[in-house]
C-alpha atoms as a PDB file:
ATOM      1  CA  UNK A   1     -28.622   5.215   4.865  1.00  0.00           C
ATOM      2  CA  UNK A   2     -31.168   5.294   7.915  1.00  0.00           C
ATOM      3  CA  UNK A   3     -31.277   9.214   9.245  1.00  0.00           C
ATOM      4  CA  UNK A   4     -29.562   9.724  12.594  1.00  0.00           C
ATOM      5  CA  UNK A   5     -32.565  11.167  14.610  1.00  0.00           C
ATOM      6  CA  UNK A   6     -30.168  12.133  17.606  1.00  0.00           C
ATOM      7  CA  UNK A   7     -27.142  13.729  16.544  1.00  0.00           C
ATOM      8  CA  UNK A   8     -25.906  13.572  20.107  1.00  0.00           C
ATOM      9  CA  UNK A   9     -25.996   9.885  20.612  1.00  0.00           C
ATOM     10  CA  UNK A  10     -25.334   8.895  17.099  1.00  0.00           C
ATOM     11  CA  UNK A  11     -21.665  11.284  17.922  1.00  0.00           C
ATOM     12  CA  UNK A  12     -21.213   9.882  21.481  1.00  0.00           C
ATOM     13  CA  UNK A  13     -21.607   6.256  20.032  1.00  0.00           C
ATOM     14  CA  UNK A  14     -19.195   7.342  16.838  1.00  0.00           C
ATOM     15  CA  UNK A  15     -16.759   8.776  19.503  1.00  0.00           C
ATOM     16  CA  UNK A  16     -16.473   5.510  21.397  1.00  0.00           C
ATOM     17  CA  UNK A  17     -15.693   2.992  17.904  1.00  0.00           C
ATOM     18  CA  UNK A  18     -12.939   5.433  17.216  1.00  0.00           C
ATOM     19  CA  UNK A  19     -11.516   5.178  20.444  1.00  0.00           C
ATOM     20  CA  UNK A  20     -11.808   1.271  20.495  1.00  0.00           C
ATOM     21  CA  UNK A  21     -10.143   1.264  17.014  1.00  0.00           C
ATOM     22  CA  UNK A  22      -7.162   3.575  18.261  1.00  0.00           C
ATOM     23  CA  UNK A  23      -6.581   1.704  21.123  1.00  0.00           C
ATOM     24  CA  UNK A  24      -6.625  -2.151  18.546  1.00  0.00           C
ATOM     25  CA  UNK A  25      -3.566  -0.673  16.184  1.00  0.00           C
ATOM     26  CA  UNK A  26      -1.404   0.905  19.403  1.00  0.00           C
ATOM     27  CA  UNK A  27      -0.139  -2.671  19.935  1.00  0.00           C
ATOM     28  CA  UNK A  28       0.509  -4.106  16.593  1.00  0.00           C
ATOM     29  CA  UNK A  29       3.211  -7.173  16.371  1.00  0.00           C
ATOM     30  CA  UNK A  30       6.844  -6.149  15.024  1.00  0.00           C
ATOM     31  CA  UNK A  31       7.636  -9.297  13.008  1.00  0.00           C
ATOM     32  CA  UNK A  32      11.109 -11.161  11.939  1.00  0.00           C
ATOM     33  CA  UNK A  33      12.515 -11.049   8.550  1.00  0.00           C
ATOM     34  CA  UNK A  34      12.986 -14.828   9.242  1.00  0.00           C
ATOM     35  CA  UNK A  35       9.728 -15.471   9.731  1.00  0.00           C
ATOM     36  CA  UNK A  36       9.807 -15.439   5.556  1.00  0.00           C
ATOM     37  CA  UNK A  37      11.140 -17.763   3.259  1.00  0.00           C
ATOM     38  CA  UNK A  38      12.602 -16.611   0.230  1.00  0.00           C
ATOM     39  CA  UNK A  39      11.080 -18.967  -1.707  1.00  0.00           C
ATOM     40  CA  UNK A  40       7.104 -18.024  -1.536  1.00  0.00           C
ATOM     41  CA  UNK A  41       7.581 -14.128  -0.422  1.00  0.00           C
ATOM     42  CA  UNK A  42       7.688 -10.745  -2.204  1.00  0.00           C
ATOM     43  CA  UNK A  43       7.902  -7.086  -0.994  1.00  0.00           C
ATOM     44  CA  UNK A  44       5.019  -4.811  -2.543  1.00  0.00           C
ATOM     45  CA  UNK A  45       6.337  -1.446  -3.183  1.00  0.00           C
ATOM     46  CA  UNK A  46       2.758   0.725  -3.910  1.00  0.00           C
ATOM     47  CA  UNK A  47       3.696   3.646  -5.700  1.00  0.00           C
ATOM     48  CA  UNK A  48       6.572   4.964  -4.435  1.00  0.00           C
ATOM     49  CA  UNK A  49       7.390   7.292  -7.249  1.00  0.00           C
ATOM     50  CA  UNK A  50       7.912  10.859  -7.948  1.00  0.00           C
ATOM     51  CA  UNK A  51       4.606  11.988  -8.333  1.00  0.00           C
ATOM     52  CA  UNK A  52       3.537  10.955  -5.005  1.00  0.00           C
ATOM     53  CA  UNK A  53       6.779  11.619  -3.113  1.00  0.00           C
ATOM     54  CA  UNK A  54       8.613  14.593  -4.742  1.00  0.00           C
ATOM     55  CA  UNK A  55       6.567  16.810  -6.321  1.00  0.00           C
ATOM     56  CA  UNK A  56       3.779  17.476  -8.584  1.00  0.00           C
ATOM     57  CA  UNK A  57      -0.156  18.010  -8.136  1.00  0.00           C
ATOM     58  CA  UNK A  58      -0.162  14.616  -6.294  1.00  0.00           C
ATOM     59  CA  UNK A  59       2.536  15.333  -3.871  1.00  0.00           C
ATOM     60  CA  UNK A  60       2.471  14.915   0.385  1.00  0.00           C
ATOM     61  CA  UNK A  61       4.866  15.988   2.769  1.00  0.00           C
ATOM     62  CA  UNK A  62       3.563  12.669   4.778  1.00  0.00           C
ATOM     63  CA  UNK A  63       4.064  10.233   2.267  1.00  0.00           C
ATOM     64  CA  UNK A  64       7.688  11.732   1.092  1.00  0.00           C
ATOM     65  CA  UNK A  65       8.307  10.899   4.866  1.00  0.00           C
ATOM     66  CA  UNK A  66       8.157   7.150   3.940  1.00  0.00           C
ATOM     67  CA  UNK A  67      11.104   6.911   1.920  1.00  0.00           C
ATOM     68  CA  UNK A  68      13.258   6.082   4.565  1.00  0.00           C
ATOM     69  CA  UNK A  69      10.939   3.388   5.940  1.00  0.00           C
ATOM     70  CA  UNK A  70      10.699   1.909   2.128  1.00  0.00           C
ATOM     71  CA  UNK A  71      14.621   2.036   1.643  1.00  0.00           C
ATOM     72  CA  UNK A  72      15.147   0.126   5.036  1.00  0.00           C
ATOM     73  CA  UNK A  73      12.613  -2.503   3.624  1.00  0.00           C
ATOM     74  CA  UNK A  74      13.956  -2.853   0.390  1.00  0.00           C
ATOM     75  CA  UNK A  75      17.325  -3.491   1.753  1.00  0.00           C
ATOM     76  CA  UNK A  76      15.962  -5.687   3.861  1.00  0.00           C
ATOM     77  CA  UNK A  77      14.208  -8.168   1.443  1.00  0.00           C
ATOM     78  CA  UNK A  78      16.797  -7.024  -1.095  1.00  0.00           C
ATOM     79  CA  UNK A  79      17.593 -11.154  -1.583  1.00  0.00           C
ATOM     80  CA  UNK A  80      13.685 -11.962  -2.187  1.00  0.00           C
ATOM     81  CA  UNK A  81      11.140 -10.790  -4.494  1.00  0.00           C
ATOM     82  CA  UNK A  82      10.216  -7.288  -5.051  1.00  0.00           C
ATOM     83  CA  UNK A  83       7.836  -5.938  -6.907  1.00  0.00           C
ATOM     84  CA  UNK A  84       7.161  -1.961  -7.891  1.00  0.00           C
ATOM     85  CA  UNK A  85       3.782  -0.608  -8.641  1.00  0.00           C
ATOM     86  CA  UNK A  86       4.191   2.771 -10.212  1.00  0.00           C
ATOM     87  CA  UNK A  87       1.483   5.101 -12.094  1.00  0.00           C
ATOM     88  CA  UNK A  88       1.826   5.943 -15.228  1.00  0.00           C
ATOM     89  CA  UNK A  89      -0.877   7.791 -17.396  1.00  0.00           C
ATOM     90  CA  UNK A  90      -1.377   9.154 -20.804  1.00  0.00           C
ATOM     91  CA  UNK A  91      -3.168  12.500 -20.487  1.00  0.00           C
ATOM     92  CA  UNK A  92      -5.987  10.769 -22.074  1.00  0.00           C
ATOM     93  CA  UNK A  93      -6.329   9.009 -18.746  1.00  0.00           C
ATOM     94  CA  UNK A  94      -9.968   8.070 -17.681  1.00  0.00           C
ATOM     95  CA  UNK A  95      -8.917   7.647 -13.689  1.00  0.00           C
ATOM     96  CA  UNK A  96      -8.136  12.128 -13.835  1.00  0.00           C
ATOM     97  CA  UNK A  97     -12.163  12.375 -14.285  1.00  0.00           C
ATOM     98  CA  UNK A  98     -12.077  10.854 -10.331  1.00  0.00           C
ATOM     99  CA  UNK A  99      -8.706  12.188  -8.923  1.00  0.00           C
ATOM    100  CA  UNK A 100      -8.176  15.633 -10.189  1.00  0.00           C
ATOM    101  CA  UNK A 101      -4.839  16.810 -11.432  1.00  0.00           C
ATOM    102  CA  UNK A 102      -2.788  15.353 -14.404  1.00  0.00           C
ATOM    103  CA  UNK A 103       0.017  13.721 -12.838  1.00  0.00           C
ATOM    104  CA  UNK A 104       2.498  10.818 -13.450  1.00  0.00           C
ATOM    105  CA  UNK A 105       1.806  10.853 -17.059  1.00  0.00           C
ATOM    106  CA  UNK A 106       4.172   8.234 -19.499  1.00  0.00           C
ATOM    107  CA  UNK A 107       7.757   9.742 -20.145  1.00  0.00           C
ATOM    108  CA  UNK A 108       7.742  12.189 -17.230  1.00  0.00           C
ATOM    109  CA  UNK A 109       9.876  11.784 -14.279  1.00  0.00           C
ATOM    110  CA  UNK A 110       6.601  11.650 -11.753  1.00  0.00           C
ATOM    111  CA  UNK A 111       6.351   8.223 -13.094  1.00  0.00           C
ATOM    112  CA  UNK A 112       9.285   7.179 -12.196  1.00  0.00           C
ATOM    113  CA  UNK A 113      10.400   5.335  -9.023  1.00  0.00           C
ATOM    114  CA  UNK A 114      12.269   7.611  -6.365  1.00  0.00           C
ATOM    115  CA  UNK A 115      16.058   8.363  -6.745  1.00  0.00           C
ATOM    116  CA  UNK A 116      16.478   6.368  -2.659  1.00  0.00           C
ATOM    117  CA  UNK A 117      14.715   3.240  -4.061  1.00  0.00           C
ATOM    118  CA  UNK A 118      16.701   3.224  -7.856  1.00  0.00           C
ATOM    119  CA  UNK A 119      19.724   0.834  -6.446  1.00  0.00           C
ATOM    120  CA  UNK A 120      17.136  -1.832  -6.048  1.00  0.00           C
ATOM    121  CA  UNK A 121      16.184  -1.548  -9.194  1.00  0.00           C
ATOM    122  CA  UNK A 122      17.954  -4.973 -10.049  1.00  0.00           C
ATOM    123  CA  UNK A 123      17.133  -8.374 -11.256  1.00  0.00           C
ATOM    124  CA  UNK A 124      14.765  -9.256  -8.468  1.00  0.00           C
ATOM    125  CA  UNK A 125      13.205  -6.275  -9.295  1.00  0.00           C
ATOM    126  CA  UNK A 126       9.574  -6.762 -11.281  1.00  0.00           C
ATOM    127  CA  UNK A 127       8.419  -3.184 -12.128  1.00  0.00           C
ATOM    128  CA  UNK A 128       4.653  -2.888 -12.825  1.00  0.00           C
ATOM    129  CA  UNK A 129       3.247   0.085 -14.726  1.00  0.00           C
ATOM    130  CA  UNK A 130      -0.542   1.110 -14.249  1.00  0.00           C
ATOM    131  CA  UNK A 131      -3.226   3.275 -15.597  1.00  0.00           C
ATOM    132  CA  UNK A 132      -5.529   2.691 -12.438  1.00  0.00           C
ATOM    133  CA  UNK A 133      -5.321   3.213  -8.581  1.00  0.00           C
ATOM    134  CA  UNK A 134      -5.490  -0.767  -8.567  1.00  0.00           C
ATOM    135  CA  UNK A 135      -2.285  -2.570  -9.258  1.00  0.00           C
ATOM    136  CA  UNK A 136      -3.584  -5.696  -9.116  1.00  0.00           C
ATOM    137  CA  UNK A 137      -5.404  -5.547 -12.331  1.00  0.00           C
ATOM    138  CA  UNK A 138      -2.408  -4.492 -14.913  1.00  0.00           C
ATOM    139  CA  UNK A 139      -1.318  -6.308 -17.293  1.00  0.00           C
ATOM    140  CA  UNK A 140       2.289  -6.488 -15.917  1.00  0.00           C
ATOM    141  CA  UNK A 141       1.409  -7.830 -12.701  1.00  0.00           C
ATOM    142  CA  UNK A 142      -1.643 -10.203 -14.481  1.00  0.00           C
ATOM    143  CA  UNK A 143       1.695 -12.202 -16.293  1.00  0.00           C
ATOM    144  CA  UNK A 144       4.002 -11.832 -13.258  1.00  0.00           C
ATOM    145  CA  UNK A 145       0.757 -13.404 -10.776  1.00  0.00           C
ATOM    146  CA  UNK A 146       0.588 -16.075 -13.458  1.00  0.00           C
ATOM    147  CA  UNK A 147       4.228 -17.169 -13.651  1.00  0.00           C
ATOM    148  CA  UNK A 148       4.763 -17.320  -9.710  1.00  0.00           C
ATOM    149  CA  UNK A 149       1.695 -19.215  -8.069  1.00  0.00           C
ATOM    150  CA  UNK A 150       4.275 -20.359  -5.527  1.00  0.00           C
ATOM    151  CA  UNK A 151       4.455 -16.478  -3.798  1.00  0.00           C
ATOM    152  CA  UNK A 152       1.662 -16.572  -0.657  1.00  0.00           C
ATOM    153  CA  UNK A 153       3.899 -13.949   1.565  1.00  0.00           C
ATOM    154  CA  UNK A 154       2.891 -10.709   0.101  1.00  0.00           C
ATOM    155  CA  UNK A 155       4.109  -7.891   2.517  1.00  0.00           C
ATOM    156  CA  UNK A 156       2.676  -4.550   1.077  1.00  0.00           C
ATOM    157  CA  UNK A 157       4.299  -0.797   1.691  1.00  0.00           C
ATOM    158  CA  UNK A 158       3.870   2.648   0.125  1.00  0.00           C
ATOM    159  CA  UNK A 159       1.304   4.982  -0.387  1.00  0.00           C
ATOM    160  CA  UNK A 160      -1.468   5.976  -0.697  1.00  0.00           C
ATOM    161  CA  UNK A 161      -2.949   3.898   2.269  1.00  0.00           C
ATOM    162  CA  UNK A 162      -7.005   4.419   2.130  1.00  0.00           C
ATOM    163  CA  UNK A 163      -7.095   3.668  -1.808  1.00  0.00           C
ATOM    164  CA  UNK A 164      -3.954   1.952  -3.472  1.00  0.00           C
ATOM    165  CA  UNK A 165      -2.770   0.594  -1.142  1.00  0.00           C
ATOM    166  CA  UNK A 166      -5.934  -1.071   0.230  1.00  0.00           C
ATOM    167  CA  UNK A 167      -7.311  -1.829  -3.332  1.00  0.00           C
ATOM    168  CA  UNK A 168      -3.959  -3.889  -4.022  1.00  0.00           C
ATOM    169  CA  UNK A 169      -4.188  -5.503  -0.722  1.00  0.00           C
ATOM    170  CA  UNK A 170      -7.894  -6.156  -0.692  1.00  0.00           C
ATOM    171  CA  UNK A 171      -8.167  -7.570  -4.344  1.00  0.00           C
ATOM    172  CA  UNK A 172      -4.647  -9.676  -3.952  1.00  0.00           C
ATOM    173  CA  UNK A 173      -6.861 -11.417  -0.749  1.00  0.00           C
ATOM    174  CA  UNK A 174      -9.308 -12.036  -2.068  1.00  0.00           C
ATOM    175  CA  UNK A 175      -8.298 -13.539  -5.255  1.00  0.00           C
ATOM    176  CA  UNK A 176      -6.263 -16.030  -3.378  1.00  0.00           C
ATOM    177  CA  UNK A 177      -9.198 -16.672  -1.023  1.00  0.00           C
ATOM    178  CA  UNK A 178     -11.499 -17.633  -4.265  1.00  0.00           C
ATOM    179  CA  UNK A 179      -8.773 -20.027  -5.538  1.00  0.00           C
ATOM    180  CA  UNK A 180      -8.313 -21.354  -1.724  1.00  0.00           C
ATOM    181  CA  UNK A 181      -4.918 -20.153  -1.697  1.00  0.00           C
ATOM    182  CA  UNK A 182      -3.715 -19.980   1.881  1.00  0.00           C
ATOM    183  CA  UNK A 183      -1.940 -16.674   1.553  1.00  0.00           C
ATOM    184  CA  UNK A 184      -0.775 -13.926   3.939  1.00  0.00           C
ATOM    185  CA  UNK A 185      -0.964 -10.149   2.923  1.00  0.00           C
ATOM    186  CA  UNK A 186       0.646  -8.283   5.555  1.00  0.00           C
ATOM    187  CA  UNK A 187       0.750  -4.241   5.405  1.00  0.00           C
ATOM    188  CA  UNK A 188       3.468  -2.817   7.380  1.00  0.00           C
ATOM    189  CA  UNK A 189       1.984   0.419   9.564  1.00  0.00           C
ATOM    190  CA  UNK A 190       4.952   2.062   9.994  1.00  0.00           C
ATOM    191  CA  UNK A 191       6.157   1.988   5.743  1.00  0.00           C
ATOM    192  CA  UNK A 192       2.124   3.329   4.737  1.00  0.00           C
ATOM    193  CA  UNK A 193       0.352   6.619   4.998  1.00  0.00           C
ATOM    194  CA  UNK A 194      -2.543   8.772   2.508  1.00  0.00           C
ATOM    195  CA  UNK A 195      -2.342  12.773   2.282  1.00  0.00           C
ATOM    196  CA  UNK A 196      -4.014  15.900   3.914  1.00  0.00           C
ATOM    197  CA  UNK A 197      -6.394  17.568   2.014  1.00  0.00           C
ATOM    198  CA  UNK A 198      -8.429  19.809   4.159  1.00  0.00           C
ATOM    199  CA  UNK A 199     -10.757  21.378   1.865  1.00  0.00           C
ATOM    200  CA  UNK A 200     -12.000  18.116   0.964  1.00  0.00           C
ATOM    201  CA  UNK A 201     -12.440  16.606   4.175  1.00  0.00           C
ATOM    202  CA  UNK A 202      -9.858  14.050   3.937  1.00  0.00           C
ATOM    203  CA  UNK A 203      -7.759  13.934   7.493  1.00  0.00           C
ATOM    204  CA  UNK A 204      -5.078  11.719   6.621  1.00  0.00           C
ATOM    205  CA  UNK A 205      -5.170  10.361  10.154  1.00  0.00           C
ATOM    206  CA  UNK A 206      -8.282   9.604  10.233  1.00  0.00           C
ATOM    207  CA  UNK A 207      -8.783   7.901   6.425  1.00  0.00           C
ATOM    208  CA  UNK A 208      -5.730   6.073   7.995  1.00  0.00           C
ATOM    209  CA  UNK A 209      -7.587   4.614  10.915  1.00  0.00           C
ATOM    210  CA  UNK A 210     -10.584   3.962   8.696  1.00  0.00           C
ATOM    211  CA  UNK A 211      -8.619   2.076   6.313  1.00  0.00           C
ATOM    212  CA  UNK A 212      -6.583  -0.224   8.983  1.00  0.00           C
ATOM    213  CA  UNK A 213      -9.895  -1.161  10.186  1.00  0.00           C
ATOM    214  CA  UNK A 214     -10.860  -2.050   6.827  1.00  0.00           C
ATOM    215  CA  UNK A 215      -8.168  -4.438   6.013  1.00  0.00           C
ATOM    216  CA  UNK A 216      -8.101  -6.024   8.997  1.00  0.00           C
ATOM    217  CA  UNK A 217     -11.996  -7.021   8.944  1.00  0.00           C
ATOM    218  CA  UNK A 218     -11.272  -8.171   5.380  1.00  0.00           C
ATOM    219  CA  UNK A 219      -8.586 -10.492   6.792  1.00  0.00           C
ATOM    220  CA  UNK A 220      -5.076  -8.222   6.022  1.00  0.00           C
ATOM    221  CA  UNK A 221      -2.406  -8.526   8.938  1.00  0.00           C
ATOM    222  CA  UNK A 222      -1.716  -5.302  10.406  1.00  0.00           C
ATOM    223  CA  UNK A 223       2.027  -5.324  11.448  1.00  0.00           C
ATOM    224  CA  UNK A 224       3.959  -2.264  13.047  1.00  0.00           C
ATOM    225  CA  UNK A 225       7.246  -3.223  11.249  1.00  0.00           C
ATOM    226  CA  UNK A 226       9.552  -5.931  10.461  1.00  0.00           C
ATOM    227  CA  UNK A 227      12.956  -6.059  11.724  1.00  0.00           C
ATOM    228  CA  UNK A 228      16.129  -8.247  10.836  1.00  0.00           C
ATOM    229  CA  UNK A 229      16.110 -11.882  12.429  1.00  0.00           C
ATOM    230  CA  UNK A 230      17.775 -14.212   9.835  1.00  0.00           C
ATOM    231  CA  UNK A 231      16.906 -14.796   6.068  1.00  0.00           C
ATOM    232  CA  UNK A 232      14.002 -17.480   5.575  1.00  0.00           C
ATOM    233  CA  UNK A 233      15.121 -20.375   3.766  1.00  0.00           C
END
């Protein structure tokens, strides 16, 4: 990385971007659940389990706050395809030498979905269990990918935004751009967040912002929400 000679300018400069990027996701599009046909689109729940949204080392105030986003989602795509990425780790885990603290680990509640979101844990339901941040590359959603090439509609929710989130959303893109799939992957704004975690220098707001800019330039649509307007056909 070059060295910023002026600390001044380089700040007055960073100031400005963040401003302009602030002012892009202010006036996102609210989009129609019949917009969406029920024959190529699937919900993406991104861990919305205990671990993250209850307790335990990997807990947040902010992203318990999305459970009554999700649940409003859920019921609203409760007649199309859902699917429901949740961690699950043996304590021999590699992924706790990058994100400290043992959590979600096989047979404990932490790994399992949240009591609000276990009514929709029916038939439509495809639950996907991984040892990594990235959802996309377990073996449950590898044979679920394969058996439904017809899904191009992915609309993505949960947590956390700046890195599972974004790693499922980025890799899903892109893997349908290198097979010339014509696919959307929308993330809904107002169903997403990451964590605080001060001492570290993560601002939630601000990885937020960071990350919406991210999947946007990588060609994600940013929506605020979707709202009830008919069931595709």
């Amino acid at each position: 990385m070059k060295d910023i000679e002026n600390k001044d300018l380089f700040l007055e400069g960073a100031a400005r971007t963040l401003r302009a990027i602030i002012m892009e996701f202010r006036a996102l599009p609210v989009l129609r659940l019949n917009e969406f046909s029920l024959l190529d689109t699937v919900l993406v729940n991104v861990d919305i389990n205990n671990g993250f949204c209850k307790y335990g080392p990997m807990y947040s105030p902010r992203v318990e706050e999305l459970i009554p986003y999700a649940v409003r989602l859920n019921e609203l795509f409760k007649a199309y395809g859902r699917i429901y990425f949740l961690d699950r780790h043996t304590p021999a885990s590699i992924e706790f030498k990058t994100f400290t603290g043992i959590h979600c680990l096989e047979d404990s509640p932490e790994a399992d979905i949240v009591p609000e979101l276990a009514p929709y844990m029916d038939g439509g339901a495809v639950i996907c269990r991984k040892n990594s941040t990235n959802g996309f590359l377990c073996g449950d959603y590898a044979r679920w990918l394969e058996t439904h090439p017809n899904f191009t509609n992915f609309i993505v929710i949960g947590d956390v935004l700046d890195i599972c989130v974004m790693q499922y959303a980025l890799t899903q893109k892109k893997y349908c751009d290198e097979h010339n799939i014509p696919a959307r992957v929308i993330l809904v704004k107002k169903a997403t967040d990451t964590y605080d975690y001060e001492p570290g220098g993560h601002n939630a707001d601000l990885m937020n912002l960071f990350s919406l800019y991210n999947l946007k330039l990588n060609g994600i649509e940013i929506a605020e929400d979707i709202i009830n307007g008919g069931i595709g056909i």
